[in-house]
N, C-alpha and C. Protein backbone atom coordinates (compact mmCIF):
# COMPACT_ATOMS: atom_id res chain seq x y z
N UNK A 1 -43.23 58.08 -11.34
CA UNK A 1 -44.53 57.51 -11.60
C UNK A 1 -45.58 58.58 -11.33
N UNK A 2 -46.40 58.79 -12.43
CA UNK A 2 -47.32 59.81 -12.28
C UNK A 2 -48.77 59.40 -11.73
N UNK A 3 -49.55 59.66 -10.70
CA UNK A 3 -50.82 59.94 -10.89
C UNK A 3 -52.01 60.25 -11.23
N UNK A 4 -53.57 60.39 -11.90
CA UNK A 4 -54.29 60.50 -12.54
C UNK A 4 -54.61 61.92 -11.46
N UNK A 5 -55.18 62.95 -11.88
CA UNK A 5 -56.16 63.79 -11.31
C UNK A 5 -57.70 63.08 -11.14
N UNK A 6 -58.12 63.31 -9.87
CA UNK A 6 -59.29 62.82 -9.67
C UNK A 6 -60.57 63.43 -10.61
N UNK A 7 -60.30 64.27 -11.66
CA UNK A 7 -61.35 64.87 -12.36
C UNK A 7 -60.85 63.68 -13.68
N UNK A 8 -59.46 63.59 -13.60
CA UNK A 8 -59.29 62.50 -14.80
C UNK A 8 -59.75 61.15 -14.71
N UNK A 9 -59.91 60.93 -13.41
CA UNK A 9 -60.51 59.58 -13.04
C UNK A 9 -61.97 59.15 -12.78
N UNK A 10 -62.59 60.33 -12.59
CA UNK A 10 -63.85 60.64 -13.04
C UNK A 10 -64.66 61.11 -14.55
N UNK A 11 -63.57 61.24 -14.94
CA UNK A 11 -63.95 61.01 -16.61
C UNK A 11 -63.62 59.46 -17.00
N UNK A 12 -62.74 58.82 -16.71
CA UNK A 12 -62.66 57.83 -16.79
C UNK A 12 -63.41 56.68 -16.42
N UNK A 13 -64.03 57.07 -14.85
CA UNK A 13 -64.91 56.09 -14.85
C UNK A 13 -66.14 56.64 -15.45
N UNK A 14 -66.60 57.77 -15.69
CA UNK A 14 -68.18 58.30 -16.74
C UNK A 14 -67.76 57.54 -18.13
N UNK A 15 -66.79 57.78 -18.50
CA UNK A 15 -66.72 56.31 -19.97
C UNK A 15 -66.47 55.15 -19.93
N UNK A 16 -66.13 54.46 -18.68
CA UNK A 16 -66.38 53.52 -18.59
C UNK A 16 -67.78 53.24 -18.30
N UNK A 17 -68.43 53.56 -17.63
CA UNK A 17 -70.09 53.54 -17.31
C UNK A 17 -71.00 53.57 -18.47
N UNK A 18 -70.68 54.71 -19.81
CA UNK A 18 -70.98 55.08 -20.56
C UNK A 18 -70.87 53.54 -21.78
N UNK A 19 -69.69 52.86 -21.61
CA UNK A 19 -69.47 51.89 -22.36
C UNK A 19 -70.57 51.13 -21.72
N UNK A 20 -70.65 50.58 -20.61
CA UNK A 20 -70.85 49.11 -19.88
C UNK A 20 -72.46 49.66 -20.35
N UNK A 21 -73.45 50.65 -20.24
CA UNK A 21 -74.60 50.96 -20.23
C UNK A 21 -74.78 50.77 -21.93
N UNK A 22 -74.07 50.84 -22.69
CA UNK A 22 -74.10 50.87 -24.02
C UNK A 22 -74.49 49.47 -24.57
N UNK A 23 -73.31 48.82 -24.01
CA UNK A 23 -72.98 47.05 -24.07
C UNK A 23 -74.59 46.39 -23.45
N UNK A 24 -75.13 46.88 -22.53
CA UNK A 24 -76.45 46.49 -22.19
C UNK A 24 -77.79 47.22 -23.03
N UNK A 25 -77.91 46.10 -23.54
CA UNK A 25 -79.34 46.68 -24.73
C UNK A 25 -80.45 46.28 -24.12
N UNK A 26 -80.65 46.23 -23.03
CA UNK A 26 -81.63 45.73 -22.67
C UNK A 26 -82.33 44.65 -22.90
N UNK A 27 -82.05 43.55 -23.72
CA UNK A 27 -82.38 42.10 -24.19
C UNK A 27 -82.34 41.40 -22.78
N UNK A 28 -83.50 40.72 -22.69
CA UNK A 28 -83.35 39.14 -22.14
C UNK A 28 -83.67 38.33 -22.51
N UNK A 29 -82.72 37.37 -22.39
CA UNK A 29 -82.16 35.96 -23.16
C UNK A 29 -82.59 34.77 -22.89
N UNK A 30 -83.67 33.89 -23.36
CA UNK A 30 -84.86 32.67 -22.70
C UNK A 30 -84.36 31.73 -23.58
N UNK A 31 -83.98 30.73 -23.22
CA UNK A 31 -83.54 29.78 -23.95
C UNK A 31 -84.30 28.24 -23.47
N UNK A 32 -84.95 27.83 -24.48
CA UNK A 32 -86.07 26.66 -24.11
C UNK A 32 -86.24 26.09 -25.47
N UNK A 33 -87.01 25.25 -25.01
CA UNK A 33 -86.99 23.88 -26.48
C UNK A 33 -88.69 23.64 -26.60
N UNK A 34 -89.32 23.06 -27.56
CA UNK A 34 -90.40 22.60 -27.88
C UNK A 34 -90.04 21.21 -28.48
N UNK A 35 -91.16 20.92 -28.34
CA UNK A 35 -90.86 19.15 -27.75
C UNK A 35 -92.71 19.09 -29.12
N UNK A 36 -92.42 18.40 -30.35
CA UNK A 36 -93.59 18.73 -31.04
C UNK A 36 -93.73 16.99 -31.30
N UNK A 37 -95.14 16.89 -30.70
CA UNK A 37 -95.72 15.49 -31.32
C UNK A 37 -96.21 15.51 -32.77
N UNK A 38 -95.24 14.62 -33.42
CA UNK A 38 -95.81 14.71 -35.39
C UNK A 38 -96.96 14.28 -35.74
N UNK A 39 -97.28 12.53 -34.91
CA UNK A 39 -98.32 12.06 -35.29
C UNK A 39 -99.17 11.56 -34.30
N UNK A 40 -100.00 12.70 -33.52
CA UNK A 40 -100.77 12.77 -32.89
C UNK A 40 -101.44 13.97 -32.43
N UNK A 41 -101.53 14.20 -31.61
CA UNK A 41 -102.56 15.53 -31.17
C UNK A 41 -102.22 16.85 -31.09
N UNK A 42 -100.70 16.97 -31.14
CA UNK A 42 -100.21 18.38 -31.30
C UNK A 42 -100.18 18.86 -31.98
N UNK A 43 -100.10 18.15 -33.61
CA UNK A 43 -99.97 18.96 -34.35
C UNK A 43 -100.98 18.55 -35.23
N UNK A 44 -101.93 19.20 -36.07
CA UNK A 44 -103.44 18.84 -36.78
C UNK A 44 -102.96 19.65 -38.17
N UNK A 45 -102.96 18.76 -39.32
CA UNK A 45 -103.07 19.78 -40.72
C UNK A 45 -105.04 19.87 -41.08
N UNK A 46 -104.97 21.24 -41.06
CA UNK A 46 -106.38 21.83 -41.00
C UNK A 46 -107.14 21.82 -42.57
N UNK A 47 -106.16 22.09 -43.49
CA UNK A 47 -106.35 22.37 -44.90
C UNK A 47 -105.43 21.75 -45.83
N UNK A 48 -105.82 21.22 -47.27
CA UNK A 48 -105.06 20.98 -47.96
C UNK A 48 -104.06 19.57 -47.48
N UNK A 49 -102.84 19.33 -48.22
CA UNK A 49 -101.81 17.94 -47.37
C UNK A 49 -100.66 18.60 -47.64
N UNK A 50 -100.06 17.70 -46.73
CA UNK A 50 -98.77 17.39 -46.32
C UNK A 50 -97.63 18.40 -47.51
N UNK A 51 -97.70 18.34 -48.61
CA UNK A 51 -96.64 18.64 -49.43
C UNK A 51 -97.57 19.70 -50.66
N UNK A 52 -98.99 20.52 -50.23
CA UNK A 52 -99.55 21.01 -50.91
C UNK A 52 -99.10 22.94 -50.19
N UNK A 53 -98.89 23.86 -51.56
CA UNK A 53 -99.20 25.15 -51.35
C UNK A 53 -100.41 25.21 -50.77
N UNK A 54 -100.78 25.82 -49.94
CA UNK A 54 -101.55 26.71 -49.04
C UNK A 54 -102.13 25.58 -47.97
N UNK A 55 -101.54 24.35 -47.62
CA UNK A 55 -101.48 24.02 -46.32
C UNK A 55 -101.61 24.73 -45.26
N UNK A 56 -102.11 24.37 -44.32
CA UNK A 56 -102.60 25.18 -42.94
C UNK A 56 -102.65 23.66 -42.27
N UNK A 57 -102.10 24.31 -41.04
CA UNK A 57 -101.72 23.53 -39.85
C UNK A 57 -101.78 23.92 -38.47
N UNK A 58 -102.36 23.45 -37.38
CA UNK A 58 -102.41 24.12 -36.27
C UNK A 58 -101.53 23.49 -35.25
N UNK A 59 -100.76 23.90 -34.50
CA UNK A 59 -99.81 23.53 -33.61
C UNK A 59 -100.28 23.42 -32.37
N UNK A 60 -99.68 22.27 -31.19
CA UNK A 60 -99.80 22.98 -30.15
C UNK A 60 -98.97 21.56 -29.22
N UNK A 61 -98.01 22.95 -28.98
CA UNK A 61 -96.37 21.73 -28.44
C UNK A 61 -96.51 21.62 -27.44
N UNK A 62 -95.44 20.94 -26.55
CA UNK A 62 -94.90 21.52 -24.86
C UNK A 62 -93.66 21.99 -25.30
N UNK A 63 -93.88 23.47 -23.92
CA UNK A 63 -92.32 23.97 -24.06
C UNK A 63 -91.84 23.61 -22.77
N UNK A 64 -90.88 23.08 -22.84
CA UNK A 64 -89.50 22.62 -21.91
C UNK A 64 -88.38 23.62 -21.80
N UNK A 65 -87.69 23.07 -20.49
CA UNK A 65 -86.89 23.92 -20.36
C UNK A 65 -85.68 23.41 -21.06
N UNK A 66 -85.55 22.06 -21.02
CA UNK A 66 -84.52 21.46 -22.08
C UNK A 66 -85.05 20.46 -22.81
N UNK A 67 -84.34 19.88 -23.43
CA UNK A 67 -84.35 18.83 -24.92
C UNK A 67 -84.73 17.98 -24.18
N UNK A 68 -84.45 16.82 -22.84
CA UNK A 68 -85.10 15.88 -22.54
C UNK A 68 -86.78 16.13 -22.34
N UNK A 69 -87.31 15.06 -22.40
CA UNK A 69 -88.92 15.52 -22.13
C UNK A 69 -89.11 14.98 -20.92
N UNK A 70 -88.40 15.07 -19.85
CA UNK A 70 -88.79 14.75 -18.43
C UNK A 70 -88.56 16.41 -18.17
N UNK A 71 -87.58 17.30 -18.57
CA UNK A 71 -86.98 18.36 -18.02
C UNK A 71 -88.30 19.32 -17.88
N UNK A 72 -88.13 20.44 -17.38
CA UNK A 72 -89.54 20.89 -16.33
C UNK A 72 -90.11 21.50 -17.65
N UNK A 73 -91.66 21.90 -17.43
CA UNK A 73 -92.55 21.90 -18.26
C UNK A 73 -92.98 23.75 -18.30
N UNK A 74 -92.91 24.26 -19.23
CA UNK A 74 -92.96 26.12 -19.32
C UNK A 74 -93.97 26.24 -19.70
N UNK A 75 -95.07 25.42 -20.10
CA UNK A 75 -95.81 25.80 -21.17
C UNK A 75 -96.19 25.42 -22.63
N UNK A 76 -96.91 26.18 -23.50
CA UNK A 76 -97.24 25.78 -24.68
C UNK A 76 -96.83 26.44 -25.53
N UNK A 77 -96.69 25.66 -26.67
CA UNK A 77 -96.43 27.07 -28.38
C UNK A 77 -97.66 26.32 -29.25
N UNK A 78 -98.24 27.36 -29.05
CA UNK A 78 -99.69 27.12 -30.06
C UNK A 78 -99.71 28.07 -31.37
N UNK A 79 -100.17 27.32 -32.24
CA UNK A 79 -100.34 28.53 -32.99
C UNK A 79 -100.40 28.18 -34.70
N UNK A 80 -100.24 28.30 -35.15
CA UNK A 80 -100.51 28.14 -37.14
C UNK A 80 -99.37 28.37 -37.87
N UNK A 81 -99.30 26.99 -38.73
CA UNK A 81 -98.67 27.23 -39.99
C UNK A 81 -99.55 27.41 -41.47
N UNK A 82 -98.71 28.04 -42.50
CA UNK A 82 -98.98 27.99 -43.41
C UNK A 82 -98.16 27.82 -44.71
N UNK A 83 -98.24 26.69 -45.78
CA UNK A 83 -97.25 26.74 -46.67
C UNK A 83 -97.87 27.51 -47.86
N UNK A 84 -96.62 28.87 -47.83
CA UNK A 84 -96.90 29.86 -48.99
C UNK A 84 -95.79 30.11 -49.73
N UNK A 85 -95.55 28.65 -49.99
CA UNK A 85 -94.33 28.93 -50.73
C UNK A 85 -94.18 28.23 -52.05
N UNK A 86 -94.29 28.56 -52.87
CA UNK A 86 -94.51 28.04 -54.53
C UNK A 86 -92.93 27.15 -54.57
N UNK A 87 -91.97 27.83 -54.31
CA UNK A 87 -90.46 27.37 -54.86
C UNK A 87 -89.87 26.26 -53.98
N UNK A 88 -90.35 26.39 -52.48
CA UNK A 88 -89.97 25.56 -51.61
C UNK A 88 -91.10 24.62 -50.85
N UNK A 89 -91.27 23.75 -51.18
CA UNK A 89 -92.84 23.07 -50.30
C UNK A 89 -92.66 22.59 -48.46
N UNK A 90 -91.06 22.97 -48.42
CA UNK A 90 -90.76 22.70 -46.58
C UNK A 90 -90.91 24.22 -45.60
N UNK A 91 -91.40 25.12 -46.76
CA UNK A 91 -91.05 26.40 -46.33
C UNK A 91 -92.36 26.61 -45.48
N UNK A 92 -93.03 27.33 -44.59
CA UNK A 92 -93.89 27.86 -44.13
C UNK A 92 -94.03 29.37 -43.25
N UNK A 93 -94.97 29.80 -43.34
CA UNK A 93 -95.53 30.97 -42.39
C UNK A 93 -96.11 30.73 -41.20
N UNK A 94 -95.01 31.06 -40.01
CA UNK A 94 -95.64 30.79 -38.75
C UNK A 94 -95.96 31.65 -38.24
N UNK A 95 -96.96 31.76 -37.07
CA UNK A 95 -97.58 32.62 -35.84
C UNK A 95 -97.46 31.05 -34.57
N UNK A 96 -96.69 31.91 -33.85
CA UNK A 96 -96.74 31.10 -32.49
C UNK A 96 -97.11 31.95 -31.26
N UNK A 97 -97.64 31.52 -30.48
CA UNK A 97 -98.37 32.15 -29.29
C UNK A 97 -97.00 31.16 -28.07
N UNK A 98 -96.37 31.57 -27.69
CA UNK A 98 -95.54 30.75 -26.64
C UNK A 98 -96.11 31.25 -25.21
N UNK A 99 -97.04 30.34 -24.60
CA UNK A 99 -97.69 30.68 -23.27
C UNK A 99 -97.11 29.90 -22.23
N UNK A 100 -96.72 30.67 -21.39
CA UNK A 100 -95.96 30.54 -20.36
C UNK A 100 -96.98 30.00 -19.63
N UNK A 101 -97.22 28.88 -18.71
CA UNK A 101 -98.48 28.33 -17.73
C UNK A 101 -97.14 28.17 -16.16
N UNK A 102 -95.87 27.73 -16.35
CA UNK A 102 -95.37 27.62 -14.98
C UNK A 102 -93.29 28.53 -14.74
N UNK A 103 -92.60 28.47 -14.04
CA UNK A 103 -91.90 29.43 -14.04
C UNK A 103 -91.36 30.41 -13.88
N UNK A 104 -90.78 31.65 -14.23
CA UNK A 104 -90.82 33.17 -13.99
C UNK A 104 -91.75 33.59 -14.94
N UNK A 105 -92.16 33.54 -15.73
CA UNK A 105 -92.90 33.99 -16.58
C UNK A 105 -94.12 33.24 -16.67
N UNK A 106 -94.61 32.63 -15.62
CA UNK A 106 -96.09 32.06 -15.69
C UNK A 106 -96.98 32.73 -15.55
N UNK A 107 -97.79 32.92 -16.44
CA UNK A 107 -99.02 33.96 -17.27
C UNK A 107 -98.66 34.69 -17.86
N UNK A 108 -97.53 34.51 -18.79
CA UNK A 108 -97.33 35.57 -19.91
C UNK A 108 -96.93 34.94 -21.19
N UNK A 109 -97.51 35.59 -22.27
CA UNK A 109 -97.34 34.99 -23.38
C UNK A 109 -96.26 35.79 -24.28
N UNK A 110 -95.27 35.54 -25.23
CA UNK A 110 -94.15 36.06 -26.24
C UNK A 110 -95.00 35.67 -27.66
N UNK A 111 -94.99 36.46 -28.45
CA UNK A 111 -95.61 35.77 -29.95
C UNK A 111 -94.41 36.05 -30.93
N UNK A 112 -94.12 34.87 -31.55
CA UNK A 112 -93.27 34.99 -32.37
C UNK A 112 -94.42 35.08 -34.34
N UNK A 113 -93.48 35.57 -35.29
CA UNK A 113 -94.24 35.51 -36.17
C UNK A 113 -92.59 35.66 -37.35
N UNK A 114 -93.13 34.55 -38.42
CA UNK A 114 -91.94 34.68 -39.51
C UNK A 114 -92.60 33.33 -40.23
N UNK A 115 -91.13 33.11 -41.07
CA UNK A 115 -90.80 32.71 -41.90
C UNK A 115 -90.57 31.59 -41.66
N UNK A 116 -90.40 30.18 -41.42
CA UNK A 116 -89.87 28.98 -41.17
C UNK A 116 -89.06 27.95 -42.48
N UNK A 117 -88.01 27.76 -42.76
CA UNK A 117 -87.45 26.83 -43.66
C UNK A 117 -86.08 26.32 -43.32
N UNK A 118 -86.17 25.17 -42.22
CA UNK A 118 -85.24 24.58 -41.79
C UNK A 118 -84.59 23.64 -42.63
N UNK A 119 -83.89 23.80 -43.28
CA UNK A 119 -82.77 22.72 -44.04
C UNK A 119 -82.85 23.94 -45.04
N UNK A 120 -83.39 25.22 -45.88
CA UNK A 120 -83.43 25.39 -46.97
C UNK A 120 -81.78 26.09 -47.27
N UNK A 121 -81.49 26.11 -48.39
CA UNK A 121 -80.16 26.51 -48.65
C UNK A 121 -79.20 25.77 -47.47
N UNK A 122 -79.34 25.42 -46.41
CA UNK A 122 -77.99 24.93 -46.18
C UNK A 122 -78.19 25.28 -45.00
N UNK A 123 -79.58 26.09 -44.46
CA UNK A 123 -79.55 26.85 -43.27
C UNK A 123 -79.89 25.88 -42.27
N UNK A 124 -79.18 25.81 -40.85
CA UNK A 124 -79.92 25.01 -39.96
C UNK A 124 -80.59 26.03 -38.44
N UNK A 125 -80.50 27.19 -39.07
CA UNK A 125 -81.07 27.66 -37.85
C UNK A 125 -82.42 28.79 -38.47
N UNK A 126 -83.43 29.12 -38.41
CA UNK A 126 -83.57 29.94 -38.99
C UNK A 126 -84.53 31.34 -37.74
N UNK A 127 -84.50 32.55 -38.05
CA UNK A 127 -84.48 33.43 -37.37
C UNK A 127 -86.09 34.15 -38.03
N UNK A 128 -87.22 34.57 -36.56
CA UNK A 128 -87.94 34.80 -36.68
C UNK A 128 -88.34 35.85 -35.40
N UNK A 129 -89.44 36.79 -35.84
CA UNK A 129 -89.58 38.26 -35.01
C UNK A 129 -90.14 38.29 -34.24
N UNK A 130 -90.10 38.52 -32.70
CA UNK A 130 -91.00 38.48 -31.39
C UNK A 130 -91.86 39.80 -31.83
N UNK A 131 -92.95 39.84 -32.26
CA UNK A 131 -93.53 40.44 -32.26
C UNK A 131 -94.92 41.36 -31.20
N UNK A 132 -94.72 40.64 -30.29
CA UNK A 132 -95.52 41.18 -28.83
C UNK A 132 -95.34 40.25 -27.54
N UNK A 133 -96.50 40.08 -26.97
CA UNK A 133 -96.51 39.34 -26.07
C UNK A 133 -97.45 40.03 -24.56
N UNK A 134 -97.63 39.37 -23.26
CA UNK A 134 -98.46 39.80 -22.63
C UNK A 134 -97.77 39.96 -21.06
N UNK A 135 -98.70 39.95 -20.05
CA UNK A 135 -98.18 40.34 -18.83
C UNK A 135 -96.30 40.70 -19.15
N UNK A 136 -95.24 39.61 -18.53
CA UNK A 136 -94.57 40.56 -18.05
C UNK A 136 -94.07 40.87 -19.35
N UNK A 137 -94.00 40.08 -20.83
CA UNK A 137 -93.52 40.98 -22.28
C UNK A 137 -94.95 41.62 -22.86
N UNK A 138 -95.83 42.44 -22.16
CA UNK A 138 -96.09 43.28 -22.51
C UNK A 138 -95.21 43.82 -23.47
N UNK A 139 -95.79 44.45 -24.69
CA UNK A 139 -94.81 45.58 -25.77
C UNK A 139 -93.82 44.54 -26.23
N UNK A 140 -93.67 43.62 -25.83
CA UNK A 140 -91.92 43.06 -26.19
C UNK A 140 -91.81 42.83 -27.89
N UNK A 141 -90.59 43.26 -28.14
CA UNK A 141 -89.87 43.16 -29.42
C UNK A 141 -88.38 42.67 -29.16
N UNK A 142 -88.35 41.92 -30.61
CA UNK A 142 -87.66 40.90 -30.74
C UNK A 142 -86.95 39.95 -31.82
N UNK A 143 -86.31 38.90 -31.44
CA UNK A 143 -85.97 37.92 -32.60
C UNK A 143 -85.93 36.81 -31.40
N UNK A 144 -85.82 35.48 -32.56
CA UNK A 144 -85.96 34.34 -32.06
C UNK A 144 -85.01 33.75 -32.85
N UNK A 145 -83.90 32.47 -32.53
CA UNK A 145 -83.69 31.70 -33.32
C UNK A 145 -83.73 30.03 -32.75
N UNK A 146 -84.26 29.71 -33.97
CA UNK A 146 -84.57 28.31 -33.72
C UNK A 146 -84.60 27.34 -34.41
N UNK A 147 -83.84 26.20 -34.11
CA UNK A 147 -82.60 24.93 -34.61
C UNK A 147 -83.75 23.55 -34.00
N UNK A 148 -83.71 22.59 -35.42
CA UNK A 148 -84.32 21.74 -35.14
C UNK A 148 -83.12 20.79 -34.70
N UNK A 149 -83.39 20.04 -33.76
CA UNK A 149 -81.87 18.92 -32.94
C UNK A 149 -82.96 17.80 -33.19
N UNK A 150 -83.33 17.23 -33.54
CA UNK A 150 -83.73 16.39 -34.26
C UNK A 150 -85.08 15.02 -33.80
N UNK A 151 -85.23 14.02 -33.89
CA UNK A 151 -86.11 13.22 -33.92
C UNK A 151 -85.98 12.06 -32.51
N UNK A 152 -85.87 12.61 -31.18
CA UNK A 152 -85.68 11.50 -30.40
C UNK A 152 -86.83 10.20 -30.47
N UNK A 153 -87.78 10.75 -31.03
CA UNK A 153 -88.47 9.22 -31.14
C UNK A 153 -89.52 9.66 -32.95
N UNK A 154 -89.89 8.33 -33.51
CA UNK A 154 -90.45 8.54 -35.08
C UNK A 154 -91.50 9.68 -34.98
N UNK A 155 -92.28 9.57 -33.81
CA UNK A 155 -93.21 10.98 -33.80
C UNK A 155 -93.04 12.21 -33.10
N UNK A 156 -91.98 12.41 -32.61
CA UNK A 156 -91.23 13.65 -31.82
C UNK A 156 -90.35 14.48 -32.48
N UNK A 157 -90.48 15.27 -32.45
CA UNK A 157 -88.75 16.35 -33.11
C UNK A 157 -89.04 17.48 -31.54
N UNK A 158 -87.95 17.74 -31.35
CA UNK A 158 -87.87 18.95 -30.30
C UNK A 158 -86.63 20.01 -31.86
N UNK A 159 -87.08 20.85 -30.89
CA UNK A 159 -86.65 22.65 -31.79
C UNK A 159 -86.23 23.26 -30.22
N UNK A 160 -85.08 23.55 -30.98
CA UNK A 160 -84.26 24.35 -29.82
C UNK A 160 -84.18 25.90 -29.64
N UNK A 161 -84.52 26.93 -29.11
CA UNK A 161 -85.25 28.30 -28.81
C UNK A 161 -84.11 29.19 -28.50
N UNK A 162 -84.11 30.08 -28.89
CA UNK A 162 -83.30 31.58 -28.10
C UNK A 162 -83.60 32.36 -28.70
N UNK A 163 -84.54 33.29 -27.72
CA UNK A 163 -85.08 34.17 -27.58
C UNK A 163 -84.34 35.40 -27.09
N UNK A 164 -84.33 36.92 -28.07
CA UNK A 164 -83.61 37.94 -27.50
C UNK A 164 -85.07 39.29 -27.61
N UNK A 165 -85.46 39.19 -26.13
CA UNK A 165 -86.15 39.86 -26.10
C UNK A 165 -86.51 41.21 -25.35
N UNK A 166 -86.71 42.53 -25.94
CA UNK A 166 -86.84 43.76 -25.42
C UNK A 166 -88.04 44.24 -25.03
N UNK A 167 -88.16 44.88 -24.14
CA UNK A 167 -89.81 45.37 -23.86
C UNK A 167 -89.82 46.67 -23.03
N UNK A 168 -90.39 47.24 -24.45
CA UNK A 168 -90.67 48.54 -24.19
C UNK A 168 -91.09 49.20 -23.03
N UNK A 169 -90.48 50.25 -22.64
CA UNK A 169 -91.62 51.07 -20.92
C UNK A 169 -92.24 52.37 -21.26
């Protein structure tokens, strides 16, 4: 039975290190829900209706830490839709401001910005770009994906969140 040379085992563990540092991209992973009132105060269509191109809509949810709406309270996702979509009328352009008010991240905001069309083609999740954010995601870049789980009451839908987010030093 042979032994490793300790210079061989020190190469061995520098590629192993070399892997494990690789495997870490630096992402952290926030996983939370928005909890959106349909017909009442959270959500306001500003322009145009319901099933018209260039609709505008202003948002403004609670974010939870889970799908029940007793589960603890993170904050808000504020922010604007817009339907710019000729071919699809469920499709929209979002900007969300996700402000953190309690938590690890209380006083910092993530902004997501994309595309939104939940059911289109077949898709049930659809994927949108962290595009900044403040105190501690300063710089942060990103993706988001986010799954509508559906209607616990006629004026509620919660949207389910995961967030993979990097921030620059």
């Amino acid at each position: 039975m042979s032994t490793a040379s300790p210079a061989a085992t020190l190469r061995f563990l520098a590629l192993l290190a070399a892997a494990v540092a690789a495997a870490d991209d630096g992402m952290t992973h926030l996983h939370l829900y928005i909890h959106e009132t349909v017909a009442g105060a959270s959500t306001t269509l500003l322009a145009g209706n319901n099933s018209s191109f260039g609709s505008v809509g202003a948002i403004d949810d609670e974010l939870r830490e889970g799908s029940d709406p007793a589960s603890q309270h993170l904050g808000r996702a504020q922010g604007m839709l817009a339907q710019a979509d000729l071919g699809s009328p469920a499709a929209s352009c979002a900007i969300l401001n996700l402000a953190f008010t309690e938590g690890d991240y209380s006083g910092s905001t993530l902004v997501v910005d994309g595309r939104v069309d939940l059911g289109a083609d077949g898709k049930d999740v659809v994927e949108v770009a962290v595009v900044g954010g403040t105190g501690r995601f300063r710089r942060a870049r990103g993706y988001s994906l986010m799954a509508k789980l559906g209607n616990p009451t006629p004026s509620t839908v919660v949207f389910e969140m995961d967030l993979y987010v990097k921030i620059s030093g």
